[in-house]
C-alpha atoms as a PDB file:
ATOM      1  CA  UNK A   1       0.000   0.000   0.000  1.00  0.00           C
ATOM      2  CA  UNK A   2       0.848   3.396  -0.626  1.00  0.00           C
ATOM      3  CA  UNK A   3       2.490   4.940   2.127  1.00  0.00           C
ATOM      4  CA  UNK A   4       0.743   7.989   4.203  1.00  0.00           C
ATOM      5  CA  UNK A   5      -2.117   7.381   1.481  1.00  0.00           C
ATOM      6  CA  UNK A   6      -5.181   9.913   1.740  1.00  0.00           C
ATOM      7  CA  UNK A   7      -8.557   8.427   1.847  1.00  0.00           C
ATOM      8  CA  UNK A   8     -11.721  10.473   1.399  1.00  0.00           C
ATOM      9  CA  UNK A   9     -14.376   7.896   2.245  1.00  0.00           C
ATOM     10  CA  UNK A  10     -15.020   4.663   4.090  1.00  0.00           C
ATOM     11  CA  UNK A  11     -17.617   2.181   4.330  1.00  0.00           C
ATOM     12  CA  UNK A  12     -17.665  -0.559   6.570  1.00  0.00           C
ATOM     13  CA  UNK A  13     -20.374  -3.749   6.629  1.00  0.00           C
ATOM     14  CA  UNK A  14     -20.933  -6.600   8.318  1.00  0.00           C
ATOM     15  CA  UNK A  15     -22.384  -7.352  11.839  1.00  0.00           C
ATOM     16  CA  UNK A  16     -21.800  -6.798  15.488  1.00  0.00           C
ATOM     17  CA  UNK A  17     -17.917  -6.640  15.167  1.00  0.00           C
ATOM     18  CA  UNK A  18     -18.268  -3.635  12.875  1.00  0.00           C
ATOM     19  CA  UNK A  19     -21.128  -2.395  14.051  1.00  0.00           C
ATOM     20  CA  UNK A  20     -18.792  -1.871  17.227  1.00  0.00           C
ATOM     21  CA  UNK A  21     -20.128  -4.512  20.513  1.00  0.00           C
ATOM     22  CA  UNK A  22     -18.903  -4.024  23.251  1.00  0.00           C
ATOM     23  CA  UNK A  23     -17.141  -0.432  22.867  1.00  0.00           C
ATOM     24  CA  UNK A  24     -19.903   1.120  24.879  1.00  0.00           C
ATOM     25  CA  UNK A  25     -20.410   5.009  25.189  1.00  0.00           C
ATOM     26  CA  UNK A  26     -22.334   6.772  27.657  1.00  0.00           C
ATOM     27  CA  UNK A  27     -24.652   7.454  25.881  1.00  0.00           C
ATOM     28  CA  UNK A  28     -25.281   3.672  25.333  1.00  0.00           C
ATOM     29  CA  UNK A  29     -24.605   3.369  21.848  1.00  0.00           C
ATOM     30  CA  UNK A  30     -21.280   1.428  20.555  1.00  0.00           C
ATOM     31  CA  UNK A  31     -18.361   3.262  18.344  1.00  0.00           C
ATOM     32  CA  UNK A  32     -16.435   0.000  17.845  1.00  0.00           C
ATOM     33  CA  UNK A  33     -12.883   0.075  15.415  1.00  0.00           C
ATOM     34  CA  UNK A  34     -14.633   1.656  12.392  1.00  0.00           C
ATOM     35  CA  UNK A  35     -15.813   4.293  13.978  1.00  0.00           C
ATOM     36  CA  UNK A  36     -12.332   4.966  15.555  1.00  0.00           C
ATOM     37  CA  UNK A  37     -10.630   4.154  12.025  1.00  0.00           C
ATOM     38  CA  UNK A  38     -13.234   7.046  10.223  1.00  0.00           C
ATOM     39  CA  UNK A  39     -12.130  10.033  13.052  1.00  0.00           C
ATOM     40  CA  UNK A  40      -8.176   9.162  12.785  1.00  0.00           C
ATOM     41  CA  UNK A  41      -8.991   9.377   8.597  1.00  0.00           C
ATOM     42  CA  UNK A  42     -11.344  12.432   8.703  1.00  0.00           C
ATOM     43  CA  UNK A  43      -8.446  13.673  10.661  1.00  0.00           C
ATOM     44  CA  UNK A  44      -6.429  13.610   7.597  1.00  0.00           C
ATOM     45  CA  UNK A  45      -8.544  14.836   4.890  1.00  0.00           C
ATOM     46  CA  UNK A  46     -10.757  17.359   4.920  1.00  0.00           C
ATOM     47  CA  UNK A  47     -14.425  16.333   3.894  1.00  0.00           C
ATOM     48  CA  UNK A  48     -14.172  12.886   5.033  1.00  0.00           C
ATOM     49  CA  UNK A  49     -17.412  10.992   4.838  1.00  0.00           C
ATOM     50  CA  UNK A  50     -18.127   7.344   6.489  1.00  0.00           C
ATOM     51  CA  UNK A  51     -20.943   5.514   6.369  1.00  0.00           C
ATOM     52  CA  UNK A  52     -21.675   2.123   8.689  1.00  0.00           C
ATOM     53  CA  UNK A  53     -24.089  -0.488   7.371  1.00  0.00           C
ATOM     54  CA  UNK A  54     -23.229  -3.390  10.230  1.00  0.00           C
ATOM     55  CA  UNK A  55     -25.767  -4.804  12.083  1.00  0.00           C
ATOM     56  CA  UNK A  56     -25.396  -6.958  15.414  1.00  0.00           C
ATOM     57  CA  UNK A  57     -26.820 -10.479  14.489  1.00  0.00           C
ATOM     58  CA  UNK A  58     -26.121 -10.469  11.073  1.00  0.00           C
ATOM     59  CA  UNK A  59     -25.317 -13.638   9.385  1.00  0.00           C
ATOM     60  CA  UNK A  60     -23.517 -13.824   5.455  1.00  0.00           C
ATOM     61  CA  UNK A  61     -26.717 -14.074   3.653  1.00  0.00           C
ATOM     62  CA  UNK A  62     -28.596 -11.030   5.125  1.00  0.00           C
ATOM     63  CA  UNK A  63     -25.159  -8.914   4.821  1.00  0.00           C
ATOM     64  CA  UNK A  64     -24.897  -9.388   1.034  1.00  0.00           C
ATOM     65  CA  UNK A  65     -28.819  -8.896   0.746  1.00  0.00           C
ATOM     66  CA  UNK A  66     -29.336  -5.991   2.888  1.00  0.00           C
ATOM     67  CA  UNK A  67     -25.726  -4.646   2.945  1.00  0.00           C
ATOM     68  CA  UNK A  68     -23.562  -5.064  -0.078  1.00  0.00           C
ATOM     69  CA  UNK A  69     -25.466  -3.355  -2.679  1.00  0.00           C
ATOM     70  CA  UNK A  70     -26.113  -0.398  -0.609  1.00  0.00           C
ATOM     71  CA  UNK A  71     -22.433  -0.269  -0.063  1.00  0.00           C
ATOM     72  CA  UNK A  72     -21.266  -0.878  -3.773  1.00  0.00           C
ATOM     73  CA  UNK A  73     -23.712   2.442  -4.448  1.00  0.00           C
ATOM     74  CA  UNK A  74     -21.508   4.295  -2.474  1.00  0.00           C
ATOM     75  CA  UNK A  75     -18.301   4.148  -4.284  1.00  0.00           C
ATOM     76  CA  UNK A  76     -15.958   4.376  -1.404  1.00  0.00           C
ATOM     77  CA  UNK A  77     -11.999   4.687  -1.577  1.00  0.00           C
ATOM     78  CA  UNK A  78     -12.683   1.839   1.293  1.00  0.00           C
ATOM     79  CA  UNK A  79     -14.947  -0.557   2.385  1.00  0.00           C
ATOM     80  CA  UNK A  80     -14.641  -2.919   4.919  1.00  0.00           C
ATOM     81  CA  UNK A  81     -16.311  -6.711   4.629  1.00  0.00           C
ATOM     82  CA  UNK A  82     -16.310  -8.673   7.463  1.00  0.00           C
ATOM     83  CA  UNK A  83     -18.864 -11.178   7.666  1.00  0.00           C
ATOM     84  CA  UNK A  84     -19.866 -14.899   8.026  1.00  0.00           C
ATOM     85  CA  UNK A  85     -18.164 -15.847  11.255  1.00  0.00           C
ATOM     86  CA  UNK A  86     -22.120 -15.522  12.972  1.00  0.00           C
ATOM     87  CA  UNK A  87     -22.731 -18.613  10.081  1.00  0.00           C
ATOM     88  CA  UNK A  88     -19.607 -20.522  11.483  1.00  0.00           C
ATOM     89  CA  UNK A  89     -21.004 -20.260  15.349  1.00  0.00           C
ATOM     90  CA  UNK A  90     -24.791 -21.795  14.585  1.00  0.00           C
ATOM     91  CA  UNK A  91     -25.049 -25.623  15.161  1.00  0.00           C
ATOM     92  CA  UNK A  92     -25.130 -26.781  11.980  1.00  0.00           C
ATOM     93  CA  UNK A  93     -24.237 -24.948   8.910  1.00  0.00           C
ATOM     94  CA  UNK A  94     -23.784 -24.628   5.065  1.00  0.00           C
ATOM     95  CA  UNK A  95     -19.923 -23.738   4.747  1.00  0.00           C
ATOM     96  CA  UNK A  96     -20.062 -24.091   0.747  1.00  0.00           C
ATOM     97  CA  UNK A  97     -23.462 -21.633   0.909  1.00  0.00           C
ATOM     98  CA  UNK A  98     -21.095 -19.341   3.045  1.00  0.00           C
ATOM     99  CA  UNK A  99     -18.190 -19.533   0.787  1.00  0.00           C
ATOM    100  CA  UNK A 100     -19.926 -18.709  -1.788  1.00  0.00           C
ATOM    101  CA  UNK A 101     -22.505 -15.979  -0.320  1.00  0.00           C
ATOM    102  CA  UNK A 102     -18.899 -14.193   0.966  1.00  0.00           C
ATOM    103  CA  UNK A 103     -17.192 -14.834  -3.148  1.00  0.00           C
ATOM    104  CA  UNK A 104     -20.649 -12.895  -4.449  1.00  0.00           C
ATOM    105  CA  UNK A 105     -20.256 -10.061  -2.128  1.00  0.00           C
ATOM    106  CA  UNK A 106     -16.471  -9.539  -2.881  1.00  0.00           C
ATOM    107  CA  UNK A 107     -17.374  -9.881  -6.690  1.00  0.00           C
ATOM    108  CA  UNK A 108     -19.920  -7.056  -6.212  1.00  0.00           C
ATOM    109  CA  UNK A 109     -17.757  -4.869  -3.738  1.00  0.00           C
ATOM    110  CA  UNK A 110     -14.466  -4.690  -5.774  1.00  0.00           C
ATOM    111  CA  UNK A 111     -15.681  -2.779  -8.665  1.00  0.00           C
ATOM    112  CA  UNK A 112     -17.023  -0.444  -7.122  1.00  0.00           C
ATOM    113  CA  UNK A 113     -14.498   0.827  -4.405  1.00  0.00           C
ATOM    114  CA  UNK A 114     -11.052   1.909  -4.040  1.00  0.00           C
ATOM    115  CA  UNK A 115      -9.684  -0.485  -1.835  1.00  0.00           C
ATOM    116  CA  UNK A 116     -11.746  -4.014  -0.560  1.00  0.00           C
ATOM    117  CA  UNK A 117     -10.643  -4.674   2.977  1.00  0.00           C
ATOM    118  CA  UNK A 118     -11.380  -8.155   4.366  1.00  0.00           C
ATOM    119  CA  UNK A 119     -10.767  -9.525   7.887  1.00  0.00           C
ATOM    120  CA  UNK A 120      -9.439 -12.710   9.678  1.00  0.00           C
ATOM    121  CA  UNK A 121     -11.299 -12.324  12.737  1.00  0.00           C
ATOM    122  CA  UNK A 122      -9.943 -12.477  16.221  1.00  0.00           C
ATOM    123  CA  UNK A 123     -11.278 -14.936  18.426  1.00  0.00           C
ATOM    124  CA  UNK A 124     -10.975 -15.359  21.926  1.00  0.00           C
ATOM    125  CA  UNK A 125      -8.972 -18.034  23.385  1.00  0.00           C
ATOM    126  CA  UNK A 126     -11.193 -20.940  25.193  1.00  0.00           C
ATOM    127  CA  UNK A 127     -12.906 -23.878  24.625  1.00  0.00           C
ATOM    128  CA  UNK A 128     -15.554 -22.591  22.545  1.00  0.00           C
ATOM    129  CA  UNK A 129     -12.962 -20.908  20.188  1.00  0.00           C
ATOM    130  CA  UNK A 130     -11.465 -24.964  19.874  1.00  0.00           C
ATOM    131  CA  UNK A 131     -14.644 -26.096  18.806  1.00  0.00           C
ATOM    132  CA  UNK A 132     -15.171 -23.709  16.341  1.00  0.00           C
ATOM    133  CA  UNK A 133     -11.941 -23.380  15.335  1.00  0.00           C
ATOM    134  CA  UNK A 134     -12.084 -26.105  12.021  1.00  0.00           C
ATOM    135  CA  UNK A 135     -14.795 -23.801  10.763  1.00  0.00           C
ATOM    136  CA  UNK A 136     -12.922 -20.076  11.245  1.00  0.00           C
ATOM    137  CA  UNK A 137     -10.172 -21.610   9.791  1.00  0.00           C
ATOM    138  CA  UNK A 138     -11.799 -22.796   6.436  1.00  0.00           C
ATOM    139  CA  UNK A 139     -13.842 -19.284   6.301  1.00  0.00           C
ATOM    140  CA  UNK A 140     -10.435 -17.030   6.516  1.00  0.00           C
ATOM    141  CA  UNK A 141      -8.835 -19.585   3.937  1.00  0.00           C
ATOM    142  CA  UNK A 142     -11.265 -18.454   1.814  1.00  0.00           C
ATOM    143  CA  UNK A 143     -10.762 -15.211   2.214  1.00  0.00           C
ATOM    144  CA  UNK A 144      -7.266 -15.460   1.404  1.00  0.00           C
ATOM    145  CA  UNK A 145      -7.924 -16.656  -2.086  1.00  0.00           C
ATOM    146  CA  UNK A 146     -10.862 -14.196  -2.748  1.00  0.00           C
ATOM    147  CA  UNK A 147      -8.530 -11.471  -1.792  1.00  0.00           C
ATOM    148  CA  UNK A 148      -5.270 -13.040  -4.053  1.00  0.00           C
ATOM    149  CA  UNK A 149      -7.737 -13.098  -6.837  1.00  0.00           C
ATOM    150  CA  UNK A 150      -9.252  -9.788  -6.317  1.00  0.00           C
ATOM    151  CA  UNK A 151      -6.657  -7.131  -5.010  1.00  0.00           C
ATOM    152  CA  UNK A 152      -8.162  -6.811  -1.493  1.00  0.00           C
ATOM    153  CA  UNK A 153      -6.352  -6.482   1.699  1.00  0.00           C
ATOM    154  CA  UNK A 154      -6.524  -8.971   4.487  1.00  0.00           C
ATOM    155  CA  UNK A 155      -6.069  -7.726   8.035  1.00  0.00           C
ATOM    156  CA  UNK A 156      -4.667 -10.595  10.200  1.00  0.00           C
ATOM    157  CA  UNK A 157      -6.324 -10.130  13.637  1.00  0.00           C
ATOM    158  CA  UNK A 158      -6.742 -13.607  14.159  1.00  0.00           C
ATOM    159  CA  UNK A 159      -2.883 -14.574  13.408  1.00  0.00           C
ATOM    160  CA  UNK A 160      -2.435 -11.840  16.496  1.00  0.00           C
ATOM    161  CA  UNK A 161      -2.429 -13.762  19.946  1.00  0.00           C
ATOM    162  CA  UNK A 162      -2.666 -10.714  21.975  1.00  0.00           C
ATOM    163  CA  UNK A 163      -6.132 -10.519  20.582  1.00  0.00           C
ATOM    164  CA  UNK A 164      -7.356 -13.916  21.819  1.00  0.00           C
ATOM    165  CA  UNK A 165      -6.152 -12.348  25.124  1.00  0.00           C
ATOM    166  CA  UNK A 166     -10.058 -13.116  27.609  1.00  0.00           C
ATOM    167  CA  UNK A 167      -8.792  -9.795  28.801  1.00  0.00           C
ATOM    168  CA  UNK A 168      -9.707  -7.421  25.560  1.00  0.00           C
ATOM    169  CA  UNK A 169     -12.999  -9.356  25.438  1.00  0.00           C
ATOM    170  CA  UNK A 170     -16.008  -8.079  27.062  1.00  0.00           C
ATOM    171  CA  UNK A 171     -17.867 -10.259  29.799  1.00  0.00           C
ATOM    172  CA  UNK A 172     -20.000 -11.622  26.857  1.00  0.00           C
ATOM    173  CA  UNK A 173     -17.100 -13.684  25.493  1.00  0.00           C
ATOM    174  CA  UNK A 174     -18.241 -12.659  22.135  1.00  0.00           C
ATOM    175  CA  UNK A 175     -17.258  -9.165  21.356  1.00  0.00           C
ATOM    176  CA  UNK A 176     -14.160  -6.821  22.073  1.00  0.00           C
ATOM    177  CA  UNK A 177     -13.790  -4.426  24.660  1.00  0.00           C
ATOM    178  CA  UNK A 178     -12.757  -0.351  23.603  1.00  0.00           C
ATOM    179  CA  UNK A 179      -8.852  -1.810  24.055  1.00  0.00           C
ATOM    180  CA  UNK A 180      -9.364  -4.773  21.567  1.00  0.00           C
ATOM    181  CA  UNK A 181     -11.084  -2.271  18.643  1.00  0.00           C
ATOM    182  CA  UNK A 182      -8.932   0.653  18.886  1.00  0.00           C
ATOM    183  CA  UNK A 183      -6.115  -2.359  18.275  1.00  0.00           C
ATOM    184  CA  UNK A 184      -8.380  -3.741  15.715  1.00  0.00           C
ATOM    185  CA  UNK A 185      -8.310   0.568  14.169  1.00  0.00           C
ATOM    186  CA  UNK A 186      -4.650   0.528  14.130  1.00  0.00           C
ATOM    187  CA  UNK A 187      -4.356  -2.805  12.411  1.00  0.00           C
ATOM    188  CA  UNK A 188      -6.787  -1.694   9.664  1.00  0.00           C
ATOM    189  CA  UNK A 189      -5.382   2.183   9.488  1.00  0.00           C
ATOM    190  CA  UNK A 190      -1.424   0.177   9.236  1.00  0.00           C
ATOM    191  CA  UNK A 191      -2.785  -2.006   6.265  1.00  0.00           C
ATOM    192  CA  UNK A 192      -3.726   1.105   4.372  1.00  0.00           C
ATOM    193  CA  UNK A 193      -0.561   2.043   4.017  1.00  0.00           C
ATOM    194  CA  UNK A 194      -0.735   4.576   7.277  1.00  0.00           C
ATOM    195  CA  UNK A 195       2.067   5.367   9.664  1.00  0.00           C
ATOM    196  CA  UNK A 196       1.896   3.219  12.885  1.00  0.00           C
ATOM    197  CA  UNK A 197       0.905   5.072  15.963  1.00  0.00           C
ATOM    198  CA  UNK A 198       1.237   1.859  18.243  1.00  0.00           C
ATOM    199  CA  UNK A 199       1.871  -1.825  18.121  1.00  0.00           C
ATOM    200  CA  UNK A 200      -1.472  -3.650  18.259  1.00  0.00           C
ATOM    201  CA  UNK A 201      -0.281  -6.357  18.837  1.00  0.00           C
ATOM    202  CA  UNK A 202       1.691  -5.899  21.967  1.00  0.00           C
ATOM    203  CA  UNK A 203       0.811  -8.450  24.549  1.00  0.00           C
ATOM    204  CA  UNK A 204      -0.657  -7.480  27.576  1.00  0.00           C
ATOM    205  CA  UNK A 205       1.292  -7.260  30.954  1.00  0.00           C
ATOM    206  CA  UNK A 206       1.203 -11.024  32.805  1.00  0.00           C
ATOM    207  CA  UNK A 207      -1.966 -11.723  34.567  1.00  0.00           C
ATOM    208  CA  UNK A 208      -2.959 -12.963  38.076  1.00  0.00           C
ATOM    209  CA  UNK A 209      -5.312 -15.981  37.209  1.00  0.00           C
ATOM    210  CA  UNK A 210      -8.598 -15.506  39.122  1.00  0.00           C
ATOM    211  CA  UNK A 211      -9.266 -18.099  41.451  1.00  0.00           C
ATOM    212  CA  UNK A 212     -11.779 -21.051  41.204  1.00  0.00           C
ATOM    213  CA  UNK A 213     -14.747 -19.275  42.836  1.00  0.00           C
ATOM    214  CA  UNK A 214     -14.235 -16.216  40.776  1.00  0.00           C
ATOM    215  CA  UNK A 215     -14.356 -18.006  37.913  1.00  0.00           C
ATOM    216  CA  UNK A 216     -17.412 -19.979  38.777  1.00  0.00           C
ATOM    217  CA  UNK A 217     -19.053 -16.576  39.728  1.00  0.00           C
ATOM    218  CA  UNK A 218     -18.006 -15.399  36.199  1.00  0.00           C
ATOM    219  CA  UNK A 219     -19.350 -18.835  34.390  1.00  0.00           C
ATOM    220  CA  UNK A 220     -22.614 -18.022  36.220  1.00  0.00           C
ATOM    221  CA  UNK A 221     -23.338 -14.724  35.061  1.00  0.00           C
ATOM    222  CA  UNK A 222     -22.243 -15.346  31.519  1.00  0.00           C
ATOM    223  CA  UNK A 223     -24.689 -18.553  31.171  1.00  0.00           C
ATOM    224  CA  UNK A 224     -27.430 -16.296  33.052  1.00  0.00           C
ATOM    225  CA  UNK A 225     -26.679 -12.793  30.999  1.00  0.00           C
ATOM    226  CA  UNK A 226     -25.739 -14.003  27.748  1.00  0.00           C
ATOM    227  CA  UNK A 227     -25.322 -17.714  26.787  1.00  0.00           C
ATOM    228  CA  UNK A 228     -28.387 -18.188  27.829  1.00  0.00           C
ATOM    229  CA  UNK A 229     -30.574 -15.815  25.547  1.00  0.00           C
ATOM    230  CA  UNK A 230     -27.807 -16.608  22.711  1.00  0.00           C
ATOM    231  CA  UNK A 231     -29.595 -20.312  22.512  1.00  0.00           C
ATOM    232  CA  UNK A 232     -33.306 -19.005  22.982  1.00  0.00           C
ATOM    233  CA  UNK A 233     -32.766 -16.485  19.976  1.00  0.00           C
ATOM    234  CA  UNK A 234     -30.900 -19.540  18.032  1.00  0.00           C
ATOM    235  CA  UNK A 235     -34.508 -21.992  18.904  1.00  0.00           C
ATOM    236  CA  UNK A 236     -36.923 -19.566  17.933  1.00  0.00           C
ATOM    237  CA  UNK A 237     -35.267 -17.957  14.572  1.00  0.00           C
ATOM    238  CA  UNK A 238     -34.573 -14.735  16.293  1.00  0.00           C
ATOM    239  CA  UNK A 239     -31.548 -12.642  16.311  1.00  0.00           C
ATOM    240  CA  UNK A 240     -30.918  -9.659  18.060  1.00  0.00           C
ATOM    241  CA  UNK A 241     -30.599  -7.275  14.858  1.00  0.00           C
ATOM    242  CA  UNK A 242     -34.247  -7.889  14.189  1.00  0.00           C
ATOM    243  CA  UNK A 243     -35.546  -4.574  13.100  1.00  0.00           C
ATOM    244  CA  UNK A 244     -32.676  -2.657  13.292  1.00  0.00           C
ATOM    245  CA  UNK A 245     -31.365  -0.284  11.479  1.00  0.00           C
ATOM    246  CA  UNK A 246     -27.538   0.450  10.475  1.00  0.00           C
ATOM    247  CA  UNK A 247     -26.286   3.616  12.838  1.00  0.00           C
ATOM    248  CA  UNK A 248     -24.837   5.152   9.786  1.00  0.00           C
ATOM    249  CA  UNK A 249     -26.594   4.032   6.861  1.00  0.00           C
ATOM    250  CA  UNK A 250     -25.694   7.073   4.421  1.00  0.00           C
ATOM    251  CA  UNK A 251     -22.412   8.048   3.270  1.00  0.00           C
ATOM    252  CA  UNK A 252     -22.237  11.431   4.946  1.00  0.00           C
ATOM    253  CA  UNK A 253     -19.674  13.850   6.154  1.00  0.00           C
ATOM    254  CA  UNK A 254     -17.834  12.593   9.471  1.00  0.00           C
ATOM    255  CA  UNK A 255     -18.260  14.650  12.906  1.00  0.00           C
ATOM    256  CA  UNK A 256     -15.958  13.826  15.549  1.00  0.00           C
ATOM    257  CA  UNK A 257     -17.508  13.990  19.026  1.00  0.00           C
ATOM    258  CA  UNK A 258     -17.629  17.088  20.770  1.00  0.00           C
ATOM    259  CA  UNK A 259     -14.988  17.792  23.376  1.00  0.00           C
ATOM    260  CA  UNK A 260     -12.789  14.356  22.629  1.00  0.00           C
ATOM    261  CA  UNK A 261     -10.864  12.654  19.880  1.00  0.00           C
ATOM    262  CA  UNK A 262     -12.946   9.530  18.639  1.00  0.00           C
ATOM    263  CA  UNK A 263     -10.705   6.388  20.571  1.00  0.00           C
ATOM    264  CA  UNK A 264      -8.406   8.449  22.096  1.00  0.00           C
ATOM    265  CA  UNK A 265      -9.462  10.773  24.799  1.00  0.00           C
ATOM    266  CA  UNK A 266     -13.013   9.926  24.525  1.00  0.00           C
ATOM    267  CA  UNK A 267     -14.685   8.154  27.808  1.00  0.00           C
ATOM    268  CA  UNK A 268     -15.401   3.856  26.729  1.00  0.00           C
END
């Protein structure tokens, strides 16, 4: 990539990675890494505009229906895809439907943007990430060709052990704290070509290993708070982007947040 590039616009889709879970603000809505990744851009060109599609929930199919088309319209120097990991978590799924739902979006995207950005997406070390693993694996092979055969960039967060650190993860065990996307920004901004303003992935300091009751206590409320409705929306066809809408859905200029610069000295 072209070093200390400019980039006028960005466009990010997918679901509740990009749409930013768990990087809560006070106000109770999520910024996430894209949002983080459009103020350190806007910061370099004046006129910047950004536009975020993601929805939490999301899986491959309803991305390239409700997402990709919407995104190819907007003719972005960027766009971010990162999508079909959701597919790889349900019970039983359709890895050929997903390989190819994931090729049609990248064939649609590609024409009509500057730069196609794909992701290998972090996962958090445990047991659950060893069961899925087989799966991940054959989606961000994938991914590698699609991107050989059509110019895009692949950001590696999932060849990054830091990131499978429990301790960037939110108490969901799904979704990145504020730590894990603005290290998820950097990795993104570094791939374009940008100058690096940190090492994202820098391990954490050593940890103290909770003990046995405070891990049961933690087990608890995860199976209460989270695993729990996770199954009930899987048994009843639910998900919990039903009948939402993207936060950013048109391409419009960006406006950093008053008082603070967006993932630096803004409150998570």
């Amino acid at each position: 990539m072209e070093i200390n590039a400019t980039y006028n616009s960005l466009v990010a889709v997918g679901d509740s990675f990009t749409e930013g879970m768990s990087d809560l603000k006070p106000d109770g809505s999520y910024r996430g890494w894209a949002d983080v990744l459009a103020g350190r851009l806007a910061a370099r060109s004046s006129g910047f505009r950004y536009a975020n599609l993601a929805v939490r929930g999301k899986l491959i199919g309803q991305i390239v229906e409700e997402q990709v088309d919407l995104a190819a319209g907007m003719e972005a120097d960027v766009v971010t895809l990162v999508g079909g990991l959701n597919d790889t978590l349900r019970p039983k799924v359709d890895m050929v439907r997903v390989r190819d739902l994931l090729t049609e979006a990248v064939e649609r995207l590609t024409p009509s943007c500057g730069q196609l950005v794909l992701m290998r997406s972090p996962g958090r070390n445990g047991p659950v990430m060893e069961r899925f693993r087989p799966r991940m694996e054959e989606l961000f092979a994938h991914l590698d060709a699609l991107a050989h055969r059509h110019g895009a960039l692949v950001v590696d967060l999932y060849g990054s052990p830091s990131l499978g650190d429990p301790r960037l993860w939110d108490v969901d065990r799904l979704h990145l704290t504020a730590d894990g996307h603005r290290r998820v920004a950097e990795a993104v901004w570094q791939a374009l070509g940008l100058p690096a303003e940190e090492d994202w992935r820098a391990p954490l300091p050593p940890a103290v290993r909770p003990g046995w009751a405070s891990r049961r206590i933690a087990d608890a409320r995860f199976a209460k708070e989270h695993l729990g409705p996770w199954i009930g929306r899987r048994l009843t066809g639910r998900s919990s982007g039903d009948g939402r809408a993207p936060k950013r859905p048109e391409l419009l200029p960006y406006e950093p947040p008053t008082g603070a610069r967006e993932g630096r000295d803004a409150p998570a």
